[in-house]
N, C-alpha and C. Protein backbone atom coordinates (compact mmCIF):
# COMPACT_ATOMS: atom_id res chain seq x y z
N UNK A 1 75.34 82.16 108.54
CA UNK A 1 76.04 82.99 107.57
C UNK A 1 77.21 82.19 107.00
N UNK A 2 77.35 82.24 105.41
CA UNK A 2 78.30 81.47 105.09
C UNK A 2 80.17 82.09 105.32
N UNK A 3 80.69 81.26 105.48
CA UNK A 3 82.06 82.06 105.44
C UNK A 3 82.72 82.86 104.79
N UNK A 4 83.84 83.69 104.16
CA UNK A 4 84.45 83.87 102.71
C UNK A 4 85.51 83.06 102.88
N UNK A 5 85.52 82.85 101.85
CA UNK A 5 86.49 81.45 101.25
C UNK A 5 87.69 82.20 100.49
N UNK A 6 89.33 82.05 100.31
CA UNK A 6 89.67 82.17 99.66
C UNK A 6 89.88 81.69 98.38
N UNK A 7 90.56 82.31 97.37
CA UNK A 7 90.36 81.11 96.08
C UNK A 7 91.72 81.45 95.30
N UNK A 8 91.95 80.33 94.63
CA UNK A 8 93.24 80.95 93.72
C UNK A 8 92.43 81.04 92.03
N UNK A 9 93.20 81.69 91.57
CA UNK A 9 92.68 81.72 89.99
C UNK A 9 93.54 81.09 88.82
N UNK A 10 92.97 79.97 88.33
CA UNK A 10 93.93 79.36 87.56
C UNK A 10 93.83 79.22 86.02
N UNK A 11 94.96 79.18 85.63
CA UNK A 11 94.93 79.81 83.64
C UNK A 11 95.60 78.61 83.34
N UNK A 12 94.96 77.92 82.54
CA UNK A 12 95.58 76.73 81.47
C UNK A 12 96.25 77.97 80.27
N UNK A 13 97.53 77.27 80.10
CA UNK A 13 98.35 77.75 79.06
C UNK A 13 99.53 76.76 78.57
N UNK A 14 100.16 77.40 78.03
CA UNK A 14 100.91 76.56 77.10
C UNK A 14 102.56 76.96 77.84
N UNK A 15 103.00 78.16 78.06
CA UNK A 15 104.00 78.10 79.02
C UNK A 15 104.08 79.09 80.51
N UNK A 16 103.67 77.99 81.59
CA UNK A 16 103.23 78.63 83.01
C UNK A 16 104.27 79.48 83.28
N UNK A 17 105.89 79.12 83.28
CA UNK A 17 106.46 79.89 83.87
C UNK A 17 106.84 81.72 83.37
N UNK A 18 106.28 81.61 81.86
CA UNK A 18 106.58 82.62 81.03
C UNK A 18 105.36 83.69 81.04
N UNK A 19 104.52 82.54 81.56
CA UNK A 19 103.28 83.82 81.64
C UNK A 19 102.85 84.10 82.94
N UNK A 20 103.50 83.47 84.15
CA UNK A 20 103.69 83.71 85.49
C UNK A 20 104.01 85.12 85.51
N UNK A 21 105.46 85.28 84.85
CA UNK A 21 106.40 86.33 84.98
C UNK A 21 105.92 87.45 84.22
N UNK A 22 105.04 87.40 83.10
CA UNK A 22 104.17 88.53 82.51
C UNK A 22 103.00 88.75 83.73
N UNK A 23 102.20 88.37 83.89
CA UNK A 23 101.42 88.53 85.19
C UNK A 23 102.24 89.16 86.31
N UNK A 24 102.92 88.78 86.52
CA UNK A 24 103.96 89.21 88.04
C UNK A 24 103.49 90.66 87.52
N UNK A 25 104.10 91.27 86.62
CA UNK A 25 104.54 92.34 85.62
C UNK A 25 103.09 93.80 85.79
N UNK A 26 101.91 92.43 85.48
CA UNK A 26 100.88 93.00 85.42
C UNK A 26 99.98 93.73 86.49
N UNK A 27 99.95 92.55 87.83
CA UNK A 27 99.62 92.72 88.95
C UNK A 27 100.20 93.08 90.10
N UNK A 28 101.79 92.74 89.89
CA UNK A 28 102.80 93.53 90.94
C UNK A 28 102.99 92.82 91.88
N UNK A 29 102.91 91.16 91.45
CA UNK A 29 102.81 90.19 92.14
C UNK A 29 104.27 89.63 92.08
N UNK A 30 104.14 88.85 92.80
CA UNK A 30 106.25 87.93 92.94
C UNK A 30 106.00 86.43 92.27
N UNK A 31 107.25 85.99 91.42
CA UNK A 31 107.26 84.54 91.45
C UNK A 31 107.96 84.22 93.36
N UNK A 32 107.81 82.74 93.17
CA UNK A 32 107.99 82.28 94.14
C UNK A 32 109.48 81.99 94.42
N UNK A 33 110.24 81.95 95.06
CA UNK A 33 112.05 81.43 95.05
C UNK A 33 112.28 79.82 94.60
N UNK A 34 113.29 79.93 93.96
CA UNK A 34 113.00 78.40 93.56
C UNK A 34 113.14 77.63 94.91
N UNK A 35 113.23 76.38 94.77
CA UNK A 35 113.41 75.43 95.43
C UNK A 35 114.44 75.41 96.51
N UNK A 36 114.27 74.89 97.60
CA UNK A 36 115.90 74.50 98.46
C UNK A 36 117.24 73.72 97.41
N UNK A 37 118.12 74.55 97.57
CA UNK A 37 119.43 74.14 96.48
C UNK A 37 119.46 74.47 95.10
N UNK A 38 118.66 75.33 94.78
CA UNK A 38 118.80 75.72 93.06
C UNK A 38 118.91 77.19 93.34
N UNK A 39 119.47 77.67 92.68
CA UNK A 39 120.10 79.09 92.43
C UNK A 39 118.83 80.01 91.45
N UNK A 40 117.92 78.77 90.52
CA UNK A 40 117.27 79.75 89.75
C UNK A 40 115.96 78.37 89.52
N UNK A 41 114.88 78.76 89.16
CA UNK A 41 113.86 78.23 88.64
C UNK A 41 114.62 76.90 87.58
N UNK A 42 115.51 77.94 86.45
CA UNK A 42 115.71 77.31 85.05
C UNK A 42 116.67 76.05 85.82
N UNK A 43 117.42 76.12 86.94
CA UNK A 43 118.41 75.09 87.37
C UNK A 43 117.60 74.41 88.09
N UNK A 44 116.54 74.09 88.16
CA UNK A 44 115.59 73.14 89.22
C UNK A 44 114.78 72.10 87.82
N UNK A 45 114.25 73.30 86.89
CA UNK A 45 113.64 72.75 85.49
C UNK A 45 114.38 71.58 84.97
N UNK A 46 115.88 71.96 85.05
CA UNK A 46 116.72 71.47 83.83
C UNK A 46 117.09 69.74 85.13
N UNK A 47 116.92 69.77 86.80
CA UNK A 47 117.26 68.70 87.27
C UNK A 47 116.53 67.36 86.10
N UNK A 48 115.19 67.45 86.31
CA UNK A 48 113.78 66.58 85.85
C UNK A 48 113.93 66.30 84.58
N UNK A 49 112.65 65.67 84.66
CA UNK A 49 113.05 64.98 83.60
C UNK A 49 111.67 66.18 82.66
N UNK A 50 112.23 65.88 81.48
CA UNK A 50 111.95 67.04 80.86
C UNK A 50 109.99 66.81 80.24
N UNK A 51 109.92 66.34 80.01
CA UNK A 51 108.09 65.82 80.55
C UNK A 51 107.58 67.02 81.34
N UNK A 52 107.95 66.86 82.55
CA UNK A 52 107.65 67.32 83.55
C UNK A 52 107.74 69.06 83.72
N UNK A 53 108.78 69.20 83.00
CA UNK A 53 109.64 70.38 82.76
C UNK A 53 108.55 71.57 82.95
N UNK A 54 107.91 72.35 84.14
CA UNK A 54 107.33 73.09 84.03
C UNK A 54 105.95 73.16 83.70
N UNK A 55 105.20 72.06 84.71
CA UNK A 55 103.76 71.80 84.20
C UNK A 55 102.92 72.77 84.94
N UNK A 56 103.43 73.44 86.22
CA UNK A 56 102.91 74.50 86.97
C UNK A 56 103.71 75.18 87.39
N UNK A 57 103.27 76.36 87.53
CA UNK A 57 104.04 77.47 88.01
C UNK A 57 102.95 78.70 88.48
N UNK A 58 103.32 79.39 90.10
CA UNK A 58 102.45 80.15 90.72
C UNK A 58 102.78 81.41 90.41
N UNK A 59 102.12 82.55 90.80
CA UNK A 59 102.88 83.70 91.79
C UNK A 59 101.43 84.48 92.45
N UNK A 60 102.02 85.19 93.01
CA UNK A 60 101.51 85.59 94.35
C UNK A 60 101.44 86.92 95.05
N UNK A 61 99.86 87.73 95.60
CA UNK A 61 100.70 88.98 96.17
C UNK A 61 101.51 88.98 96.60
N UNK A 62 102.59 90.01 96.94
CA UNK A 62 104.04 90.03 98.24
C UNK A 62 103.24 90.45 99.58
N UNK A 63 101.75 90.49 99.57
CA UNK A 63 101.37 91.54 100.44
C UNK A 63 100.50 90.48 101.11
N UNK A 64 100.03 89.17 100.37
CA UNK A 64 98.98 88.30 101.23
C UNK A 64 97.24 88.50 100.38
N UNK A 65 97.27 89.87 100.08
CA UNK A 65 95.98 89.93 100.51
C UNK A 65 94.80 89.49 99.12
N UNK A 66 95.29 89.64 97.78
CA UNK A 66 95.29 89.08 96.64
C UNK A 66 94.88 87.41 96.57
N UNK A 67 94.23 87.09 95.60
CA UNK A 67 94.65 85.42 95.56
C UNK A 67 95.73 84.83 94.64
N UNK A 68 96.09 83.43 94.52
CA UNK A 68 97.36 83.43 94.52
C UNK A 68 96.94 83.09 92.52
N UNK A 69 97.92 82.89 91.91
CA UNK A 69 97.21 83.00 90.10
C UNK A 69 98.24 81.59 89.93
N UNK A 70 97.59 80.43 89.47
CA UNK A 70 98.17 79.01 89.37
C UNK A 70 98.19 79.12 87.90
N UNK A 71 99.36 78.76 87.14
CA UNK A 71 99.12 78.43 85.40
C UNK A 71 99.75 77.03 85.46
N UNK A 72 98.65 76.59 84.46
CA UNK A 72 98.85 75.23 84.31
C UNK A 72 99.15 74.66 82.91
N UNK A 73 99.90 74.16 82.60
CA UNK A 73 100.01 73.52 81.39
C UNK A 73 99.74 72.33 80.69
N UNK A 74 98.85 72.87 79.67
CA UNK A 74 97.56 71.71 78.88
C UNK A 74 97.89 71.97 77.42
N UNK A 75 98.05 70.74 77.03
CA UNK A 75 98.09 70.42 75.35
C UNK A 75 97.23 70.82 74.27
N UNK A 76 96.23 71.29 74.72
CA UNK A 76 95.56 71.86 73.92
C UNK A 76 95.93 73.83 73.48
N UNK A 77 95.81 74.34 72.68
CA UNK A 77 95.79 76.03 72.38
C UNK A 77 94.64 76.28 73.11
N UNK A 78 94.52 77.73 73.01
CA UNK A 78 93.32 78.26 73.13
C UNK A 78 92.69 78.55 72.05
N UNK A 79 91.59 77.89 71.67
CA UNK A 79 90.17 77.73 70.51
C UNK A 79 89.13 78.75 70.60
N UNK A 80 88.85 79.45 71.56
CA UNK A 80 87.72 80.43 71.74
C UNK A 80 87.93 81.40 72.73
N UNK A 81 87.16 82.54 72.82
CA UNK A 81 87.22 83.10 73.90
C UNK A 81 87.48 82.28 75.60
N UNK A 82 88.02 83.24 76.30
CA UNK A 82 88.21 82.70 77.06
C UNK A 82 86.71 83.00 78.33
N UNK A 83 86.28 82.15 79.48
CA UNK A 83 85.26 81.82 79.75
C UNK A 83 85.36 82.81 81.06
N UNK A 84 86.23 82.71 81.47
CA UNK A 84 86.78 83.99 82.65
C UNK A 84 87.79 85.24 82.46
N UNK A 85 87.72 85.89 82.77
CA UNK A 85 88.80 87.03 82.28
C UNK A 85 89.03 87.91 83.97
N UNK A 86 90.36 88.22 83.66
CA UNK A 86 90.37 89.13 85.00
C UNK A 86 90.44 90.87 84.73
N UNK A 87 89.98 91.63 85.76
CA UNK A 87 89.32 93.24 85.35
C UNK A 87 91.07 93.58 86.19
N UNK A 88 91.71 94.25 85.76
CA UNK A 88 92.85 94.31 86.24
C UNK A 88 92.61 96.43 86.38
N UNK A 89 92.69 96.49 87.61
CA UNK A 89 91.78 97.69 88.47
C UNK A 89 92.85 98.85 88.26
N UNK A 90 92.73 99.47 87.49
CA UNK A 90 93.99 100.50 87.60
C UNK A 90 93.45 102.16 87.52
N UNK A 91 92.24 102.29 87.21
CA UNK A 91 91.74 103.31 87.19
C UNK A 91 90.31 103.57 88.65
N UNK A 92 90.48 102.69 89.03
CA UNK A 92 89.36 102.73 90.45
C UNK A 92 89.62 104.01 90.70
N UNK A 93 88.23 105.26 91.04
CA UNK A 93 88.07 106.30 91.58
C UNK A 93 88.45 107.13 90.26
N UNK A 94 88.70 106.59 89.48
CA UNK A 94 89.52 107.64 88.00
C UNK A 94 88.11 107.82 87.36
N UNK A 95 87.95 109.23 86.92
CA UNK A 95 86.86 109.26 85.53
C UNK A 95 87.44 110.15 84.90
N UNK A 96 86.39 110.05 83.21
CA UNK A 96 86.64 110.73 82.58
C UNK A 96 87.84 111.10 81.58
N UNK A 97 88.52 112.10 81.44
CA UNK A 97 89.94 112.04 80.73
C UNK A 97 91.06 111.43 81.56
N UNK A 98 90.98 111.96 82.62
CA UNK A 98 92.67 111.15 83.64
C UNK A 98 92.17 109.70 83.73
N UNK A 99 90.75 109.19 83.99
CA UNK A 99 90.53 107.46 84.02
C UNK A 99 91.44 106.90 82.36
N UNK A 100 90.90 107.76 81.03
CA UNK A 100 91.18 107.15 80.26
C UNK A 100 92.95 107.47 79.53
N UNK A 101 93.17 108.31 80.64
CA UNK A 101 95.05 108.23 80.28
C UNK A 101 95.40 107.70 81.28
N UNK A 102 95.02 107.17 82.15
CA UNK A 102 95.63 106.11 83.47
C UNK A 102 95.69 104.75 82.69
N UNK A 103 94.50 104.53 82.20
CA UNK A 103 94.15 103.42 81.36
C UNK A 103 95.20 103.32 80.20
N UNK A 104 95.41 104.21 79.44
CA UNK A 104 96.33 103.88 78.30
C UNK A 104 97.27 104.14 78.72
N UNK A 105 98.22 104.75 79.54
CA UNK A 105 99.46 104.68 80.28
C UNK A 105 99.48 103.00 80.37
N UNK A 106 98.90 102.42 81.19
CA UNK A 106 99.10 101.04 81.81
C UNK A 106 98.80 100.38 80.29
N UNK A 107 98.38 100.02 79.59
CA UNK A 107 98.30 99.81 78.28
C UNK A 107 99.04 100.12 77.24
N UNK A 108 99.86 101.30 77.08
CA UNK A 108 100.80 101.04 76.62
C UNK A 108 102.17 100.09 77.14
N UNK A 109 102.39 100.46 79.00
CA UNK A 109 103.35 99.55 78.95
C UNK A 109 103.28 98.12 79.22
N UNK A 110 101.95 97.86 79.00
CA UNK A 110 102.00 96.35 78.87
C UNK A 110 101.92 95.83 77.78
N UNK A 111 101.60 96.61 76.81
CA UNK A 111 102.01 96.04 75.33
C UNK A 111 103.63 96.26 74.99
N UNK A 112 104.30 97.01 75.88
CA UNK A 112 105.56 96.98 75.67
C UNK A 112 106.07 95.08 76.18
N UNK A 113 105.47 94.71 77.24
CA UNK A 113 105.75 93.55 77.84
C UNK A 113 104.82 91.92 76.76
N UNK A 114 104.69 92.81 75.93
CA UNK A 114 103.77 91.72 74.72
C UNK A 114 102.60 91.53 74.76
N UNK A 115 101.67 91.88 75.71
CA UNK A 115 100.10 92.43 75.72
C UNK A 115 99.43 93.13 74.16
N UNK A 116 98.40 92.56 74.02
CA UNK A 116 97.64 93.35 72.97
C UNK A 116 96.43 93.66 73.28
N UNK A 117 96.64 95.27 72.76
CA UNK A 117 94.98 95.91 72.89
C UNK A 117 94.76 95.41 71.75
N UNK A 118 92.75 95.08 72.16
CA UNK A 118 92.02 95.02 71.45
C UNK A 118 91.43 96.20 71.06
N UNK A 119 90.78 96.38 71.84
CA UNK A 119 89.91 97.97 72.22
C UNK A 119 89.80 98.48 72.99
N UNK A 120 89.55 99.90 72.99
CA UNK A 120 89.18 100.64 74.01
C UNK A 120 88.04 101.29 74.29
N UNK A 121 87.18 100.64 75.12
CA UNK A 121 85.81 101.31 75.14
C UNK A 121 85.66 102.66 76.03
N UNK A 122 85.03 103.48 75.27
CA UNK A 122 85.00 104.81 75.94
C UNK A 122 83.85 104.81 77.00
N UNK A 123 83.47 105.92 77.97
CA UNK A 123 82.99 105.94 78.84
C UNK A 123 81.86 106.71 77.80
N UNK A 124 80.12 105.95 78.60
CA UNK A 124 79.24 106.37 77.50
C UNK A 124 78.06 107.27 78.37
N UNK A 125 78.27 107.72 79.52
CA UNK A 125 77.27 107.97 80.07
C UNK A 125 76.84 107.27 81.33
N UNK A 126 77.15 105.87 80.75
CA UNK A 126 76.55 104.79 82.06
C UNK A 126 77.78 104.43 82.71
N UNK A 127 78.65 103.48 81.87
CA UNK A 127 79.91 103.25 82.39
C UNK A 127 81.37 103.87 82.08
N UNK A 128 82.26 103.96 82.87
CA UNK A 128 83.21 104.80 82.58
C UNK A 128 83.99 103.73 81.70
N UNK A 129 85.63 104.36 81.11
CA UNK A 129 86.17 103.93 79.75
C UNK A 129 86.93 102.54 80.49
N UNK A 130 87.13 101.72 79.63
CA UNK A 130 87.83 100.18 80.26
C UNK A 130 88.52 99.77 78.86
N UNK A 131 89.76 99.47 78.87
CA UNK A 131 90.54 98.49 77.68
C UNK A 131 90.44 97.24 77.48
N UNK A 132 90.03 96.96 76.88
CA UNK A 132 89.76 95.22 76.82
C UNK A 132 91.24 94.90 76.02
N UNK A 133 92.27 93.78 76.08
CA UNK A 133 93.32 93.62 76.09
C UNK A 133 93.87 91.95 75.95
N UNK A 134 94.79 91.12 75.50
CA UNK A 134 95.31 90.00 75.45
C UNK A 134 96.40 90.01 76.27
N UNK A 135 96.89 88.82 77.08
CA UNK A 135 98.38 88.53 77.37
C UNK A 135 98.62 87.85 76.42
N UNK A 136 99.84 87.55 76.71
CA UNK A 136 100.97 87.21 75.25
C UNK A 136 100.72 85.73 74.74
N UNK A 137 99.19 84.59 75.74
CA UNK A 137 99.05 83.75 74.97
C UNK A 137 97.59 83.90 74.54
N UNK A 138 97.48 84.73 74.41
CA UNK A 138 95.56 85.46 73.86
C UNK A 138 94.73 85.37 74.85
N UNK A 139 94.96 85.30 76.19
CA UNK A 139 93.94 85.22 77.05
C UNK A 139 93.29 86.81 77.25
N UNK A 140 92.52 86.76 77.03
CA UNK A 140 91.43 88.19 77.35
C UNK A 140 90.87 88.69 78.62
N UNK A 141 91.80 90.55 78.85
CA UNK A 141 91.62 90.59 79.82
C UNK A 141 91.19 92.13 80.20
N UNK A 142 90.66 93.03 80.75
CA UNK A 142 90.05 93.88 80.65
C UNK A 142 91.18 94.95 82.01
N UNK A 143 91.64 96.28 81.14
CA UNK A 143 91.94 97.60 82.41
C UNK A 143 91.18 98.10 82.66
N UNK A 144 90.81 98.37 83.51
CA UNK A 144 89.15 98.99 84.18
C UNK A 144 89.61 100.07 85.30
């Protein structure tokens, strides 16, 4: 029997630490404390040399049990859909009308945090209603 493996999930973007802290937001996850001797992330950034300035940045359940979400920073934009997307679970056990105001509750306040709905697919019979949605650097991501 094979083992389970943990895994982290990692997002090329353009600024890790900014979309760390929208994620935190999303999933209810923590950044990490900065470093030994810096008071803040931005006072550890600003030591280096500026190249360097923030090429990764994590965060993490507070609870363990989650995997950990790595953003990485790559020179390129994003050109197309994106190839993975995460189902961000907020209506589990929800149907019907309270699934689809649980759903737009959490959808509105993440577009308060710079998130964009795309759409909202209604529940058709087969599957119940899910928001398909952007974070603030267009990555596509689904409330379910």
């Amino acid at each position: 029997m094979a083992s389970i493996k943990e895994f982290q999930v990692t997002v090329d973007c353009a600024e890790p630490q900014r979309l760390a802290a929208f994620w935190c937001e999303v999933l209810g996850y923590v950044l990490p404390p900065p470093p030994e001797g810096f008071a803040s992330w931005d006072a550890f950034n600003a030591s280096g040399p500026t190249e360097d300035e923030t090429r990764y940045f994590a965060c993490s359940d507070p609870t363990g049990v989650g995997p950990r979400v790595l953003f990485q920073r790559v020179p390129e934009g994003k050109v197309v859909k994106n190839r993975v997307h995460l189902d961000v679970r907020v209506g589990t056990g929800l149907v019907g009308e309270e699934r689809l105001a649980t759903l737009q509750a959490e959808c509105d306040r993440l577009v308060a945090l710079g998130a964009t709905c795309l759409r909202v697919l209604h529940a058709d019979g087969v599957n119940e209603s899910c928001i398909n949605m952007q974070d603030i650097e267009g990555n596509e991501f689904c409330l379910d």
